[in-house]
Protein backbone atom coordinates (compact mmCIF):
# COMPACT_ATOMS: atom_id res chain seq x y z
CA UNK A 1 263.90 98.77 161.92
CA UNK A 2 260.65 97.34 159.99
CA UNK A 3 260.11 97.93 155.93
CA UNK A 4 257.51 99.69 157.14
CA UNK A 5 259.23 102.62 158.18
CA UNK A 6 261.05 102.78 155.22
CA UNK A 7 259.83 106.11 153.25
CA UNK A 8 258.56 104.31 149.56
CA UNK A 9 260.62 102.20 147.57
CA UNK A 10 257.71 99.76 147.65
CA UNK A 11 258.44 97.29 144.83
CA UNK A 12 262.44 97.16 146.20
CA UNK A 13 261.25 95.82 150.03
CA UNK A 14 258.74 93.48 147.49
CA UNK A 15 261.50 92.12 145.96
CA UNK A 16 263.88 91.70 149.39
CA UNK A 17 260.66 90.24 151.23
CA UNK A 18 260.64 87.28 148.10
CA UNK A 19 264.38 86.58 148.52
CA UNK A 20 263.73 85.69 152.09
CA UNK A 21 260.68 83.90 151.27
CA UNK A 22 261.98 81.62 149.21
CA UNK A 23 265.55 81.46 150.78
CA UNK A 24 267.46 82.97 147.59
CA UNK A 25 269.17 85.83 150.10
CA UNK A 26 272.33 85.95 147.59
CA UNK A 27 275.72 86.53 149.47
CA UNK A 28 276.30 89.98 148.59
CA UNK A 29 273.67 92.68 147.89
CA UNK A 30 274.54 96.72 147.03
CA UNK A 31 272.11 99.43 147.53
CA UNK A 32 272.44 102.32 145.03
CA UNK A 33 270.36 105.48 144.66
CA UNK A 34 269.85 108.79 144.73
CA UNK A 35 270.94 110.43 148.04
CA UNK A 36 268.09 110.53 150.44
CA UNK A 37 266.50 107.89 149.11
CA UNK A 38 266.67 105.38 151.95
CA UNK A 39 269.20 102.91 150.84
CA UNK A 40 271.06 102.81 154.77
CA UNK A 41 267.23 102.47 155.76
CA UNK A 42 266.12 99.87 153.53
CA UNK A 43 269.54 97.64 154.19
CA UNK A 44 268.92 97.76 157.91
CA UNK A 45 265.37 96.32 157.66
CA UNK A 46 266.59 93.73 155.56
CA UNK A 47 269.27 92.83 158.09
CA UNK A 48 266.35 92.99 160.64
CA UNK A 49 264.16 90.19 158.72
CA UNK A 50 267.41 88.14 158.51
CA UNK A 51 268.13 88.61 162.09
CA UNK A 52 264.91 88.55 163.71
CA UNK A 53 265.69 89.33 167.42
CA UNK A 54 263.84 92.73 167.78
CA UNK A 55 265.29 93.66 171.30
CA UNK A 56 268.88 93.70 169.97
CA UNK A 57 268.41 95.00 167.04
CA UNK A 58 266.90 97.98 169.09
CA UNK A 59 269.96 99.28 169.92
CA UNK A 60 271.91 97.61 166.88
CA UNK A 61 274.01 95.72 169.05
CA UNK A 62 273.20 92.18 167.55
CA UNK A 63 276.41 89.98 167.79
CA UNK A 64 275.70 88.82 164.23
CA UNK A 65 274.95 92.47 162.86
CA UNK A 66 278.95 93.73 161.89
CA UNK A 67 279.43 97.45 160.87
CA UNK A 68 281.82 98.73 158.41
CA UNK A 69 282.13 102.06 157.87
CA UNK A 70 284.82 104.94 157.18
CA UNK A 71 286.95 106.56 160.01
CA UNK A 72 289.28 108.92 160.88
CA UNK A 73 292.35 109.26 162.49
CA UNK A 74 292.40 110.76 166.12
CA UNK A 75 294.82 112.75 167.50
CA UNK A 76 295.07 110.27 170.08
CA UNK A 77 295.68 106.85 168.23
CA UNK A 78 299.05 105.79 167.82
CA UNK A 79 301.36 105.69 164.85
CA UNK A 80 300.70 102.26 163.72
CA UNK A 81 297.36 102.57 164.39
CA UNK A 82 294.80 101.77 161.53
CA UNK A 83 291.25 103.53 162.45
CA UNK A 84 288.60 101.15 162.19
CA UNK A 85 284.99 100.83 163.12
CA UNK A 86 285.16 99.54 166.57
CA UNK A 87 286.86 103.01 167.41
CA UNK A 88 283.54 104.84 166.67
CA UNK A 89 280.93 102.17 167.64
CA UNK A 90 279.30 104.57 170.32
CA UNK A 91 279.34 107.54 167.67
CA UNK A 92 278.07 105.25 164.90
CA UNK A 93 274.82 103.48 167.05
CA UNK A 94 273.83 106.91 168.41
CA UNK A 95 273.66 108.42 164.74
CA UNK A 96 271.51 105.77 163.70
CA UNK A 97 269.17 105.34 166.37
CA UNK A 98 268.60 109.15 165.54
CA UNK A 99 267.34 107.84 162.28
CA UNK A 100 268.88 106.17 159.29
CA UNK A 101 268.64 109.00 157.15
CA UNK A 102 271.72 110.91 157.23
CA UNK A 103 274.83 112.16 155.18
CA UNK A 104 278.82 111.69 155.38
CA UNK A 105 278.91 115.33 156.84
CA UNK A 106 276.83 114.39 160.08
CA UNK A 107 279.08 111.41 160.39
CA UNK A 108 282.15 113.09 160.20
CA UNK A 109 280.31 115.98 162.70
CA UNK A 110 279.65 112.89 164.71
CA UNK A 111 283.51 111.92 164.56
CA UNK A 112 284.72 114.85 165.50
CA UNK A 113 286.64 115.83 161.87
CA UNK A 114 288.02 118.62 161.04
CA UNK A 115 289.91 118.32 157.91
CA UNK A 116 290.40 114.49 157.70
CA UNK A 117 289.30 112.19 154.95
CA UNK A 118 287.54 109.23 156.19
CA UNK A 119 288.31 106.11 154.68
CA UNK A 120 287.60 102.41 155.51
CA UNK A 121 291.47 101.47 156.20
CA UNK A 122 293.11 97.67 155.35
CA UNK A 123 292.74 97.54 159.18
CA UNK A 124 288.84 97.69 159.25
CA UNK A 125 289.42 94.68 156.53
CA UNK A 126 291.06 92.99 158.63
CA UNK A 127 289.03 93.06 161.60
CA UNK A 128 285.73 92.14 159.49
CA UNK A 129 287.61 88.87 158.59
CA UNK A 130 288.35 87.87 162.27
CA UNK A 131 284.65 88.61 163.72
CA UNK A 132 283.54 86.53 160.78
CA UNK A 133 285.79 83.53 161.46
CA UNK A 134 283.92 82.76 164.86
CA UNK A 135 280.77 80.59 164.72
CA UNK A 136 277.67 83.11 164.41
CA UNK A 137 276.23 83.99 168.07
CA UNK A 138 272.50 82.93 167.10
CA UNK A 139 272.96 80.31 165.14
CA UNK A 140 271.35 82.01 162.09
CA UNK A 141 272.74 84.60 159.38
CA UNK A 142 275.40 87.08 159.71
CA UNK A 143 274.66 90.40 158.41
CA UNK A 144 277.53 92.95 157.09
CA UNK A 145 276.28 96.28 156.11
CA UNK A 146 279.48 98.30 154.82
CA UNK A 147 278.25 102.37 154.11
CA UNK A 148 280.03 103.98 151.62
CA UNK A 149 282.36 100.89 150.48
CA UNK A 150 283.42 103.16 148.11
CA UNK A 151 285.55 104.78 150.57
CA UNK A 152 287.71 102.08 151.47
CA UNK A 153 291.77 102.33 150.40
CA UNK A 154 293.40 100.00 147.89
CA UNK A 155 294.33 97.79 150.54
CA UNK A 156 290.80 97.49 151.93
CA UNK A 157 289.42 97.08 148.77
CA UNK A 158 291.50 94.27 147.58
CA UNK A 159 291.01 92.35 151.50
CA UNK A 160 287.14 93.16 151.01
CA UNK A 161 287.10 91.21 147.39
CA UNK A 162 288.70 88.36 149.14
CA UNK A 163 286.00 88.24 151.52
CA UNK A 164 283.56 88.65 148.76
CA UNK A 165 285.19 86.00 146.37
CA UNK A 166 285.10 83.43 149.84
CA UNK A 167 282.03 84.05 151.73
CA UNK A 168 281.83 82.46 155.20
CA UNK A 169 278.45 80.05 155.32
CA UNK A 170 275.32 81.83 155.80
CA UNK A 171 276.66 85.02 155.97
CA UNK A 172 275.45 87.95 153.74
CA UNK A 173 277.51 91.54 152.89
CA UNK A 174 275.21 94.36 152.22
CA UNK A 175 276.78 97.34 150.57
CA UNK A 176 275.70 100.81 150.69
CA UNK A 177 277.01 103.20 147.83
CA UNK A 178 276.56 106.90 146.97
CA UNK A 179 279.25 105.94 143.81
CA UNK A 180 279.26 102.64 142.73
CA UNK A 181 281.50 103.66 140.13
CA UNK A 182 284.10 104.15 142.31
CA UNK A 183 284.68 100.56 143.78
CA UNK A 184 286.71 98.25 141.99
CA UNK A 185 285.12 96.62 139.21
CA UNK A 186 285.52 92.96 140.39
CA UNK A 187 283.67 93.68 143.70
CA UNK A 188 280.30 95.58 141.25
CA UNK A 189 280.58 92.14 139.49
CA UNK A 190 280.12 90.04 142.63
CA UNK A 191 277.26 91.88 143.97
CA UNK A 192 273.97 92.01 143.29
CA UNK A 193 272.81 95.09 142.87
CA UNK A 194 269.52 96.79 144.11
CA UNK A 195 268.43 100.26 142.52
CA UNK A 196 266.64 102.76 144.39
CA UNK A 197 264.82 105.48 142.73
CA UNK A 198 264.03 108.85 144.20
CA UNK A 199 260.93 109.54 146.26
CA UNK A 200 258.12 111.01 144.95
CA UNK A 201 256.94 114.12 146.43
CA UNK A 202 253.72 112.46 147.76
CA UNK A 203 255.22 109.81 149.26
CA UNK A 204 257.66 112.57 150.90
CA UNK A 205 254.87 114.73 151.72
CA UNK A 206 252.40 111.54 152.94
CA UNK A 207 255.31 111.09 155.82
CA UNK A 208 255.93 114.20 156.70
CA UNK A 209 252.33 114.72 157.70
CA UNK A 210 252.40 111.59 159.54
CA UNK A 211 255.89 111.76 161.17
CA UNK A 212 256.41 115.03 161.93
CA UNK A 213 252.65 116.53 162.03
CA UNK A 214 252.85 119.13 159.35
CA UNK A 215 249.74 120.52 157.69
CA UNK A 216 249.29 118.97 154.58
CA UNK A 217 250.12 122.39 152.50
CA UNK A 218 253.37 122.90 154.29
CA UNK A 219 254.69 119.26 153.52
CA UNK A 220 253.84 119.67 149.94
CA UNK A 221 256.19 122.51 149.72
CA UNK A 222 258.91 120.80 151.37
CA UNK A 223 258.82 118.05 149.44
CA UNK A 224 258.51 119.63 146.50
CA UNK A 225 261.66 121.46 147.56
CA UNK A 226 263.52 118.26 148.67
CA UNK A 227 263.83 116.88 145.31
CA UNK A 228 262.72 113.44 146.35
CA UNK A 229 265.62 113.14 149.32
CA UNK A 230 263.79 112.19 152.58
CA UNK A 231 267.50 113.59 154.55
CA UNK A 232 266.45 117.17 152.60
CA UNK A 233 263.10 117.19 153.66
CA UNK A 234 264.44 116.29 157.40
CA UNK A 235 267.18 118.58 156.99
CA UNK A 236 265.27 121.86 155.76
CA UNK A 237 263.13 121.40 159.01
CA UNK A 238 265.89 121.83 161.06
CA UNK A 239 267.63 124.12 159.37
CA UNK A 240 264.02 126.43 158.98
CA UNK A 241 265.74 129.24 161.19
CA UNK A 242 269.00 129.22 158.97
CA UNK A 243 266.66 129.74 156.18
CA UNK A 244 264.89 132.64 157.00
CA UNK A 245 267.81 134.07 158.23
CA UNK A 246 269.19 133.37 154.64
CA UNK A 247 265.83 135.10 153.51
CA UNK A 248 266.75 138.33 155.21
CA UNK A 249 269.89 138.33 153.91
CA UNK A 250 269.29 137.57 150.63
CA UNK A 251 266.33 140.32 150.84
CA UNK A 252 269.02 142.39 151.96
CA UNK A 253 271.13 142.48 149.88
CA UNK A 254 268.84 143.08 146.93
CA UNK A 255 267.14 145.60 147.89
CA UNK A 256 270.75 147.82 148.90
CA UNK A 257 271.92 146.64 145.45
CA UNK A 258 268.96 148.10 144.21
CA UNK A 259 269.28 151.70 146.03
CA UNK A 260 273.44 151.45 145.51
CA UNK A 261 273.94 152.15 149.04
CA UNK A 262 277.41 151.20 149.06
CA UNK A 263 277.87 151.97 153.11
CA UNK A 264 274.87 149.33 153.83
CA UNK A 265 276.26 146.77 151.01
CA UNK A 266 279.81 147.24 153.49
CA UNK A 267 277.99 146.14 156.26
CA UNK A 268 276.04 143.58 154.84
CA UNK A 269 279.23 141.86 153.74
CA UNK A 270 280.64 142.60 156.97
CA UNK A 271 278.17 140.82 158.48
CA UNK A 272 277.86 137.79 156.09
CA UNK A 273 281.60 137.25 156.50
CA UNK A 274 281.30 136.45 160.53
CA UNK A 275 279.11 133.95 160.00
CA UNK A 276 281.86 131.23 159.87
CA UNK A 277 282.84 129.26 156.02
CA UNK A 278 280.64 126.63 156.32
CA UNK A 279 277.39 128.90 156.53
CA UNK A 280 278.68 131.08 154.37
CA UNK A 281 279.04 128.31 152.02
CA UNK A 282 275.07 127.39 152.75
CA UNK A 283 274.24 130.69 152.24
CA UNK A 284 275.95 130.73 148.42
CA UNK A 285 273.90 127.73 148.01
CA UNK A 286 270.67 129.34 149.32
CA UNK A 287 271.32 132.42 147.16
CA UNK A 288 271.74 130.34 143.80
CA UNK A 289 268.32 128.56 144.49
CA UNK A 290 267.27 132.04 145.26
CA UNK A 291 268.12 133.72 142.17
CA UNK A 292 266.61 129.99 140.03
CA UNK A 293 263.56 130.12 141.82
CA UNK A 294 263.15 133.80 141.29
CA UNK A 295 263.49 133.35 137.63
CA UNK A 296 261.07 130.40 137.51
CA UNK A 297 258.35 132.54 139.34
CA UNK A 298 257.96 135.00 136.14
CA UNK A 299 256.52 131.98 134.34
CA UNK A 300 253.55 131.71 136.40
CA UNK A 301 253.81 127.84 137.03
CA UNK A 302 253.04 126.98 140.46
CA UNK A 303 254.72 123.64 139.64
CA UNK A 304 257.85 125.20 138.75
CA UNK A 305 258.32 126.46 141.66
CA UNK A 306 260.04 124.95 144.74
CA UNK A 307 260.00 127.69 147.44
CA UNK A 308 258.39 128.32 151.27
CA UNK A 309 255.30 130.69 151.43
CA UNK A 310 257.93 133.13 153.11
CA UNK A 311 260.09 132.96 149.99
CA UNK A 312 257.02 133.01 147.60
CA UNK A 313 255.72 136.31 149.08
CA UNK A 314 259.32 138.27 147.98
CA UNK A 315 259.48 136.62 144.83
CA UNK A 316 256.35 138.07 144.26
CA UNK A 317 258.07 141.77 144.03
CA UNK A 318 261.60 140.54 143.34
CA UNK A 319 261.06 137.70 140.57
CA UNK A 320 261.22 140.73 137.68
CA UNK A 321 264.17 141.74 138.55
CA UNK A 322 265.50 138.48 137.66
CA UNK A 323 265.51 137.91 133.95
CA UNK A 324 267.40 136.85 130.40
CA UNK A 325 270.02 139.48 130.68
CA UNK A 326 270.90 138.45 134.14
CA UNK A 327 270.12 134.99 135.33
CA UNK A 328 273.93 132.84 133.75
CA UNK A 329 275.53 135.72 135.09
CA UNK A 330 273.77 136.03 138.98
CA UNK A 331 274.68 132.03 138.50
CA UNK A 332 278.26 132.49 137.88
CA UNK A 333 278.86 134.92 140.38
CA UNK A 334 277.64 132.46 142.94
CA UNK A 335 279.60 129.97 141.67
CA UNK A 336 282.36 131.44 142.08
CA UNK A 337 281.80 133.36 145.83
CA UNK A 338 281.50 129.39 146.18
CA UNK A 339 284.32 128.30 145.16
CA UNK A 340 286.46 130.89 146.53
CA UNK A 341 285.32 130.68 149.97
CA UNK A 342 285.65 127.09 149.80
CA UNK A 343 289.53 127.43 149.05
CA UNK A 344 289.76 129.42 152.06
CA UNK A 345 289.61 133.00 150.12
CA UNK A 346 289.22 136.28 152.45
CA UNK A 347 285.22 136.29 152.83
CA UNK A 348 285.01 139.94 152.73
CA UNK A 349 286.79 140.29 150.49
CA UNK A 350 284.55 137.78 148.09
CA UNK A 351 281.24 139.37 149.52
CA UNK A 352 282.35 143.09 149.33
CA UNK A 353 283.06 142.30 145.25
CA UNK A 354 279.68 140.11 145.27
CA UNK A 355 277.79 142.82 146.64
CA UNK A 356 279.41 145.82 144.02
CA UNK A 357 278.29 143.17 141.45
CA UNK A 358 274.97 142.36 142.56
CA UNK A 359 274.42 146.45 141.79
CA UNK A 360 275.14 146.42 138.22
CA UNK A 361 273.15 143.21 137.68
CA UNK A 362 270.09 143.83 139.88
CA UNK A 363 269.68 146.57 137.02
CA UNK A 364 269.84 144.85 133.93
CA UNK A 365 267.05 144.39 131.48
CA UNK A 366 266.80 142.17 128.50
């Protein structure tokens, strides 16, 4: 992993470049940002330039190079058994050589959750302070990169400070937080911190034509859509079939709405409600950005609007229909189909009422 493949966030790999320069590499470093801004990225080519040796770090498997992430606990693992990293090394080096771009939900896909909280345990603490009190392999620094230290326990937390307040020679922590403001306030005030800033659409756009060949009109709209996160650029890529999908359903149920055909709204939340929770749950979200967009549209600002040429076209012919007397409430109602499927409510129950509702506001004018 080079700084050079790191999307933006020019003047930050400046100012990491410098500390190594002029051998100032402080003890502790944390990388905060925005999500999707690169901070795993940019902390794993700064452990590269500290580490050097290129054909290890290929497959992250440098003896110096310690990961500390969270875990869960297996069905498997005994009773006294505190999860920690070690138990998901294989999982962990396999998401990351698929790119360092990703989110606590693919890890915990990667882990094989279900309903478990991952957390870095006292355990994981523990271990980090044995590997650390053997000499270092190369002879050189020892890199720690800890993602999400804001999920460690109390226990961690308070064995991580001590590790912090003592630092073994030549060895350098680097921290990777979606919530800083979670972790204890004596380990934010014995780090240094490094802010990240969103991307800017160009530079999202400028690597999406290069990386993944798209014309130069398509990446604009996706970037424009990620909201300066690289992983939501990625992300809506993959996901492109779940989209339109979400398109035709969303189309769907507008236009039934519209005609109050009450036997086609029953089988459009029929069929909405066997998609399984979590998709359900990305449709609400897809709906809601629906229903913003739409409204946006009747301004006639191309840069208000964040939506595929697919999405464009409908809004087109639908955007009208979305308007003053509407828009909080279309908002509300999503919000809660959201929240109600997320508590494990009966989904056909939620989209049967969504649907009778969609009817009377589909209709109203200012």
């Amino acid at each position: 992993m080079k700084f050079e493949d790191v999307i933006g966030q020019e003047a930050a790999k400046r100012s990491l470049q410098r500390m190594i320069d002029e051998d100032r590499v402080p003890h502790a470093l944390m990388f905060c940002g925005p999500a999707g801004c690169g901070k795993l990225a940019l902390a794993l080519a700064f452990a590269s330039r500290l580490l050097k040796d290129s054909r290890l770090l290929r497959r992250w498997t440098h003896p110096d190079l310690h990961f500390t992430y969270p875990t869960i606990k297996k069905p498997g693992m005994g009773s006294e058994h505190q999860p920690v990293s070690d138990d998901f090394a294989r999982e962990w080096r396999n998401l990351i050589a698929d790119g360092p771009y990703f989110a606590l939900e693919q890890w915990l896909e990667a882990m094989g959750a279900e309903n478990q909280q991952a957390v870095i345990t006292g355990g994981e603490s523990d271990a980090l302070a044995r590997k650390l009190s053997v000499k270092s392999g190369m002879g050189g620094y020892r890199v720690c990169i800890i993602w999400l230290p804001e999920r460690m326990n109390l226990t961690s937390a308070n064995k991580m400070l001590k590790l912090l307040e003592e630092p073994p020679a030549r060895t350098v922590f680097l921290l990777v937080s979606e919530d800083p403001g979670m972790l204890l306030e004596t380990i934010r005030s014995r780090v240094q911190r490094v802010q990240l800033r969103r991307l800017d659409d160009t530079e999202i756009a400028d690597a999406l034509q290069q990386r993944r060949g798209l014309s130069p009109e398509t990446a604009l709209r996706t970037a424009r859509m990620a909201g300066g996160s690289w992983l939501t650029a990625i992300q809506s890529l993959r996901t492109d079939s779940e989209n339109r999908m979400f398109l035709d359903l969303f189309t769907m149920l507008m236009r039934r709405a519209y005609t109050r055909s009450l036997p086609e709204l029953k089988q459009w939340s029929d069929s909405v409600a066997t998609l399984g929770r979590e998709r359900q749950k990305r449709f609400l979200r897809y709906f809601s950005r629906m229903i913003r967009e739409s409204f946006m549209y009747n301004f006639h600002a191309p840069q208000l609007s964040y939506m595929t040429l697919e999405e464009e076209e409908f809004a087109k012919r639908f955007a009208p229909f979305i308007n003053e007397a509407n828009i909080l409430e279309f908002a509300d109602m999503a919000d809660l189909a959201l929240r109600d499927i997320s508590q494990n409510a009966n989904a056909k129950f939620v989209l049967s009422d969504m649907a009778l509702h969609t009817i009377i506001l589909v209709r109203k004018r200012p």
